[in-house]
N, C-alpha and C. Protein backbone atom coordinates (compact mmCIF):
# COMPACT_ATOMS: atom_id res chain seq x y z
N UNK A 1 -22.45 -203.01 116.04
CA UNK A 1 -21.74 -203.98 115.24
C UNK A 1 -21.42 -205.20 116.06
N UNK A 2 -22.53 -205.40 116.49
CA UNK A 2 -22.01 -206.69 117.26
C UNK A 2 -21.70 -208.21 116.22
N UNK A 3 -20.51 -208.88 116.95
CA UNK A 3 -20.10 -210.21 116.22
C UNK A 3 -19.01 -209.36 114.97
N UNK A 4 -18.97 -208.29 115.06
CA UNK A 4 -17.76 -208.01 113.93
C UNK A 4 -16.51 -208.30 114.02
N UNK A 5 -15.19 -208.40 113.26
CA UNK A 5 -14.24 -209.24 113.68
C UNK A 5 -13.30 -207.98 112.64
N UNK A 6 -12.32 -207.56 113.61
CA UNK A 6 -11.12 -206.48 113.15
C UNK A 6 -10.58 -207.04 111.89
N UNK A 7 -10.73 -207.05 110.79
CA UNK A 7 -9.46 -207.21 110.10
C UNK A 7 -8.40 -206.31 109.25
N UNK A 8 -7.57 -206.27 109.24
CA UNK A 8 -6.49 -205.44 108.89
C UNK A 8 -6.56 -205.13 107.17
N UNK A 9 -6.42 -203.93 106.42
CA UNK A 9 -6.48 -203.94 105.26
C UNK A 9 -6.06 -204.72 104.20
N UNK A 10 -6.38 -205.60 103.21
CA UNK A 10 -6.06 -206.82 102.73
C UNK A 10 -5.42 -206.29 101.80
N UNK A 11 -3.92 -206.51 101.29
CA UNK A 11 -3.01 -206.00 100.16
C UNK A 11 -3.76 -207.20 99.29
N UNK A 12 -3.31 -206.95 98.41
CA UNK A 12 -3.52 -207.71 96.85
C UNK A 12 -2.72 -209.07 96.91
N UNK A 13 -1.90 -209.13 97.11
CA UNK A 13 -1.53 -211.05 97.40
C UNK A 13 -2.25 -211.47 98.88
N UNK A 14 -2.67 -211.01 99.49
CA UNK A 14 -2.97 -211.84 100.70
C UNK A 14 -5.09 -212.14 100.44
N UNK A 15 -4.91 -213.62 101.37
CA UNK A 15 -6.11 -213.65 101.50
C UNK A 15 -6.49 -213.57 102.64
N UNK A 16 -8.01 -213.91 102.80
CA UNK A 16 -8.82 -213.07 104.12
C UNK A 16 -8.61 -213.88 105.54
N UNK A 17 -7.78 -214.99 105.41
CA UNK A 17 -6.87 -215.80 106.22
C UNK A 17 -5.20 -215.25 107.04
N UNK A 18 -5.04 -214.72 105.51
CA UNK A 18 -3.43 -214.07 106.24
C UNK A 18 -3.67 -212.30 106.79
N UNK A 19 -5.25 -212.07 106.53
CA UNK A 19 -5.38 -210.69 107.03
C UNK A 19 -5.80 -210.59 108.39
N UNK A 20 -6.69 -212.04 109.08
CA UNK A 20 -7.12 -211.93 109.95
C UNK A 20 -6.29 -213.20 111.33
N UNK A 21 -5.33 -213.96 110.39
CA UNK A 21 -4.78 -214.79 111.37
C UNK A 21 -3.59 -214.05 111.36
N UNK A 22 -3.07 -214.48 113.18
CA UNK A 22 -1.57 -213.91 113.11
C UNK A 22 -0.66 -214.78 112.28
N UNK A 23 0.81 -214.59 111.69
CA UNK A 23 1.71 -215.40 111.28
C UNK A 23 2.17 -216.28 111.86
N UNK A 24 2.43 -217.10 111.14
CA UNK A 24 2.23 -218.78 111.99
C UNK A 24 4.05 -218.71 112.57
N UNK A 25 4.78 -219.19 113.46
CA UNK A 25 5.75 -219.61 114.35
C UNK A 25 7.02 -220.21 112.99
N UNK A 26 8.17 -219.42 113.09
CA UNK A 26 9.24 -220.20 112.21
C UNK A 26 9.34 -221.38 112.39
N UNK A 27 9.27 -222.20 111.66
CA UNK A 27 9.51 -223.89 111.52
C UNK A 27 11.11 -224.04 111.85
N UNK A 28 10.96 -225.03 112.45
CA UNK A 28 12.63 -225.46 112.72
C UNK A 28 12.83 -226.06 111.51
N UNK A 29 14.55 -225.94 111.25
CA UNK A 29 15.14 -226.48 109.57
C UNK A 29 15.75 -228.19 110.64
N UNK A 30 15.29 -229.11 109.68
CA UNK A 30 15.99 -230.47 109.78
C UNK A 30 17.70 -229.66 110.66
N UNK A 31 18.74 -229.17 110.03
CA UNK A 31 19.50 -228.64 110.49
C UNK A 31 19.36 -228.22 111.98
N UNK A 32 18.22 -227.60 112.34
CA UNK A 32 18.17 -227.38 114.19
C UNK A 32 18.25 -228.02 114.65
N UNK A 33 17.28 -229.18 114.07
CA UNK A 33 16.78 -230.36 115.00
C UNK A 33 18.03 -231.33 114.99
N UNK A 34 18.99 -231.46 114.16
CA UNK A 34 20.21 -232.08 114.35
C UNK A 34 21.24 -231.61 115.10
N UNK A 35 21.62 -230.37 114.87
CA UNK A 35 22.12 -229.73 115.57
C UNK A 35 22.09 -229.68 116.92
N UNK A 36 20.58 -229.37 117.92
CA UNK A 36 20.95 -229.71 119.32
C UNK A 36 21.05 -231.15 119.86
N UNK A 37 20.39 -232.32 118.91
CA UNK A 37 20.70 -233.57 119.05
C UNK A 37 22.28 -233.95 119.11
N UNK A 38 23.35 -233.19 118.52
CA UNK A 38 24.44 -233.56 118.38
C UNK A 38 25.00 -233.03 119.65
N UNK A 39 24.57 -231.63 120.00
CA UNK A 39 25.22 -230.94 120.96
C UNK A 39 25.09 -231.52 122.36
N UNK A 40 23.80 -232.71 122.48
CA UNK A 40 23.45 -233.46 123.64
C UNK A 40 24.25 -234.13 123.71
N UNK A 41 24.34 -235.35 122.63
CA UNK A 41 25.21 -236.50 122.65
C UNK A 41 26.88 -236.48 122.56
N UNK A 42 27.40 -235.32 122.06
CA UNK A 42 28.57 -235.40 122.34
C UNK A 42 29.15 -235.06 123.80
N UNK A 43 28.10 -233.79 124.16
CA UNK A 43 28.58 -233.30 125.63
C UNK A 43 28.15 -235.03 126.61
N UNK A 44 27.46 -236.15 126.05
CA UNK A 44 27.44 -236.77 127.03
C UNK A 44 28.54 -237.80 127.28
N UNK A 45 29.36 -238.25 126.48
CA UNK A 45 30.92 -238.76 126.27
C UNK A 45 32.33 -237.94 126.83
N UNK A 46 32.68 -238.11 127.97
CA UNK A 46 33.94 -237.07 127.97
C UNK A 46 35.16 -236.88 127.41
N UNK A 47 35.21 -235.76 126.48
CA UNK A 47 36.60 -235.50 125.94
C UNK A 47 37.69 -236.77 125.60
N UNK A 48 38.06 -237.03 126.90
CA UNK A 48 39.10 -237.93 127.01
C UNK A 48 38.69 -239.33 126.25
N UNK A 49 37.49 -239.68 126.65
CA UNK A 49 37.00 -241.15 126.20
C UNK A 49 36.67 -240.69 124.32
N UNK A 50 36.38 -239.64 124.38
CA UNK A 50 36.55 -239.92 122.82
C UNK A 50 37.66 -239.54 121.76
N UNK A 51 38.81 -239.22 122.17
CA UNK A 51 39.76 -239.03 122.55
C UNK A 51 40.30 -240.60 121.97
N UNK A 52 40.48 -241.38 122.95
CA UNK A 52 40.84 -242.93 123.40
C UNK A 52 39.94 -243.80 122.10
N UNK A 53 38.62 -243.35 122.12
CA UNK A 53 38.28 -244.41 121.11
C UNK A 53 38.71 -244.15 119.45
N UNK A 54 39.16 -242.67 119.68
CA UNK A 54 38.99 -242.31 118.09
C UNK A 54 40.62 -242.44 118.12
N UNK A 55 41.44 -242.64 118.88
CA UNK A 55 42.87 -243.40 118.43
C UNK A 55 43.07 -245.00 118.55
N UNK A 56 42.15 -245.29 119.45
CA UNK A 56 41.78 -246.81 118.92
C UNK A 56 41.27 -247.41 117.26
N UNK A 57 40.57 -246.52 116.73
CA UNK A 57 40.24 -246.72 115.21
C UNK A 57 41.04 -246.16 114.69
N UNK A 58 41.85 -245.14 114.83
CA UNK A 58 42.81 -244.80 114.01
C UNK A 58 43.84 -245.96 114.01
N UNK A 59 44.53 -246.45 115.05
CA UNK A 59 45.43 -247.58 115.29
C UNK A 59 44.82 -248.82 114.26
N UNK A 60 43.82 -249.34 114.20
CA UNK A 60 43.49 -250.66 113.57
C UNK A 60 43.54 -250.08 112.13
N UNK A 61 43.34 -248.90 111.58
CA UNK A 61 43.76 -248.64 110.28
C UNK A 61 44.66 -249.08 109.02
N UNK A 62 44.29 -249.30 107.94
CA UNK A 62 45.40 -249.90 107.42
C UNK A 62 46.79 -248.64 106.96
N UNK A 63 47.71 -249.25 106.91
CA UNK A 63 48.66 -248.86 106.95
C UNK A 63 48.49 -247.53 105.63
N UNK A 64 49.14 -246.49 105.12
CA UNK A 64 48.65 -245.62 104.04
C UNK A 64 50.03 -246.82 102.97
N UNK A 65 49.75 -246.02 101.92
CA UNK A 65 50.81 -246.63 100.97
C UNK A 65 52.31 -245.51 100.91
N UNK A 66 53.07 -246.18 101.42
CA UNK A 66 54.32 -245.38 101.52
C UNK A 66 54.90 -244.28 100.10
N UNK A 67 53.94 -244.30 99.35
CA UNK A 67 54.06 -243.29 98.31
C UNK A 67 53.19 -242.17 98.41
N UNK A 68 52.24 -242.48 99.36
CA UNK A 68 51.10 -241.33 99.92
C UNK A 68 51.47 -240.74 100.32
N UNK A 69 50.86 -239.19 100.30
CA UNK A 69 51.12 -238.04 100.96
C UNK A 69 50.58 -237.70 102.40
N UNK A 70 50.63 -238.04 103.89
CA UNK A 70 50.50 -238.09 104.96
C UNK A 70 49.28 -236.75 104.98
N UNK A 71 49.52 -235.73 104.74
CA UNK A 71 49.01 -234.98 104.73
C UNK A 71 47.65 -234.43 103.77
N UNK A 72 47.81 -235.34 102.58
CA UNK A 72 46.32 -235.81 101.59
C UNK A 72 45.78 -236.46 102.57
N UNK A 73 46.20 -237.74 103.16
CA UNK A 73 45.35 -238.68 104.04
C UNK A 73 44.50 -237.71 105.24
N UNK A 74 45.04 -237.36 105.26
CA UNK A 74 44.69 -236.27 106.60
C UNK A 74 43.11 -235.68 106.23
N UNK A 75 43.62 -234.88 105.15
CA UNK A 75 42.29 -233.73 104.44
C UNK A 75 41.62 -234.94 104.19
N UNK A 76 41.54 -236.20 103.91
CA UNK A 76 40.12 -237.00 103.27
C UNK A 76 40.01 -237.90 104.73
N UNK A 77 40.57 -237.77 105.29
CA UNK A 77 40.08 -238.48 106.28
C UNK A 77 39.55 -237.59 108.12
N UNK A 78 39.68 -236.16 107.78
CA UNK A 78 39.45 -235.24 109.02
C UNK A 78 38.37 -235.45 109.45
N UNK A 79 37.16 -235.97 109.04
CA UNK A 79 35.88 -235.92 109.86
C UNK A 79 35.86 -237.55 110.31
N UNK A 80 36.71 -238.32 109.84
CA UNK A 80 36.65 -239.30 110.66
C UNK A 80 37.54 -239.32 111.80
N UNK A 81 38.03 -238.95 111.92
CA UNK A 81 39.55 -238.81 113.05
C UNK A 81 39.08 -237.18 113.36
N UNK A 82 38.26 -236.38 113.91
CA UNK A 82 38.27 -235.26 114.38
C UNK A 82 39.45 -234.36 115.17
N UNK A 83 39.72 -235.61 116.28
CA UNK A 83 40.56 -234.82 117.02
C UNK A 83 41.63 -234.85 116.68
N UNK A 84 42.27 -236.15 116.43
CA UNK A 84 43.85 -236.24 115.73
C UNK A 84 43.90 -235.44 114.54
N UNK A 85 42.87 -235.34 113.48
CA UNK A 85 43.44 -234.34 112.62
C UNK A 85 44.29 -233.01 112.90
N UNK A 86 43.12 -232.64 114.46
CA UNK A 86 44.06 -231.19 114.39
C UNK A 86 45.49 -231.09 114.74
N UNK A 87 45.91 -232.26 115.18
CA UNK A 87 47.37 -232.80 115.87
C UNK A 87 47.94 -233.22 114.26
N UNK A 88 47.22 -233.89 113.52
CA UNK A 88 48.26 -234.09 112.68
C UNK A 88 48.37 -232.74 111.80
């Protein structure tokens, strides 16, 4: 049998491609690929300095309306102010 080529018993959904190639490598999700991009760039800023800039933008903020609830402001505004949220 020379030139013959092993292939594995073919179930009924597969074709003679998925019987004889191995399974192709999990695809990274958009999500991975952001994910260690973020994990680079934040570890490259230290703590402190972002820290300093993100109470610098909090400071130039406008004032809330003295009938607001300090603590509504908070919940709609936590991913902009990361760190002070958890302080406030």
């Amino acid at each position: 049998m020379e030139g013959a080529v092993l292939v594995r018993q073919l179930q009924p959904s597969q074709t003679l491609e998925q019987a004889v190639l191995p399974p192709a490598a999990k695809k990274k999700t958009l999500r991975d690929l952001l994910k260690s991009r973020t994990r680079t760039s934040s570890a490259t800023v230290p703590k402190r300095v972002r820290a300093e800039l993100e109470l610098t933008r909090y400071l130039q903020e406008e004032p809330i309306d003295p009938n607001e609830n300090p603590l509504t402001w908070w919940r709609n505004n936590h991913e902009r102010f990361p760190l002070l949220s958890k302080v406030a």
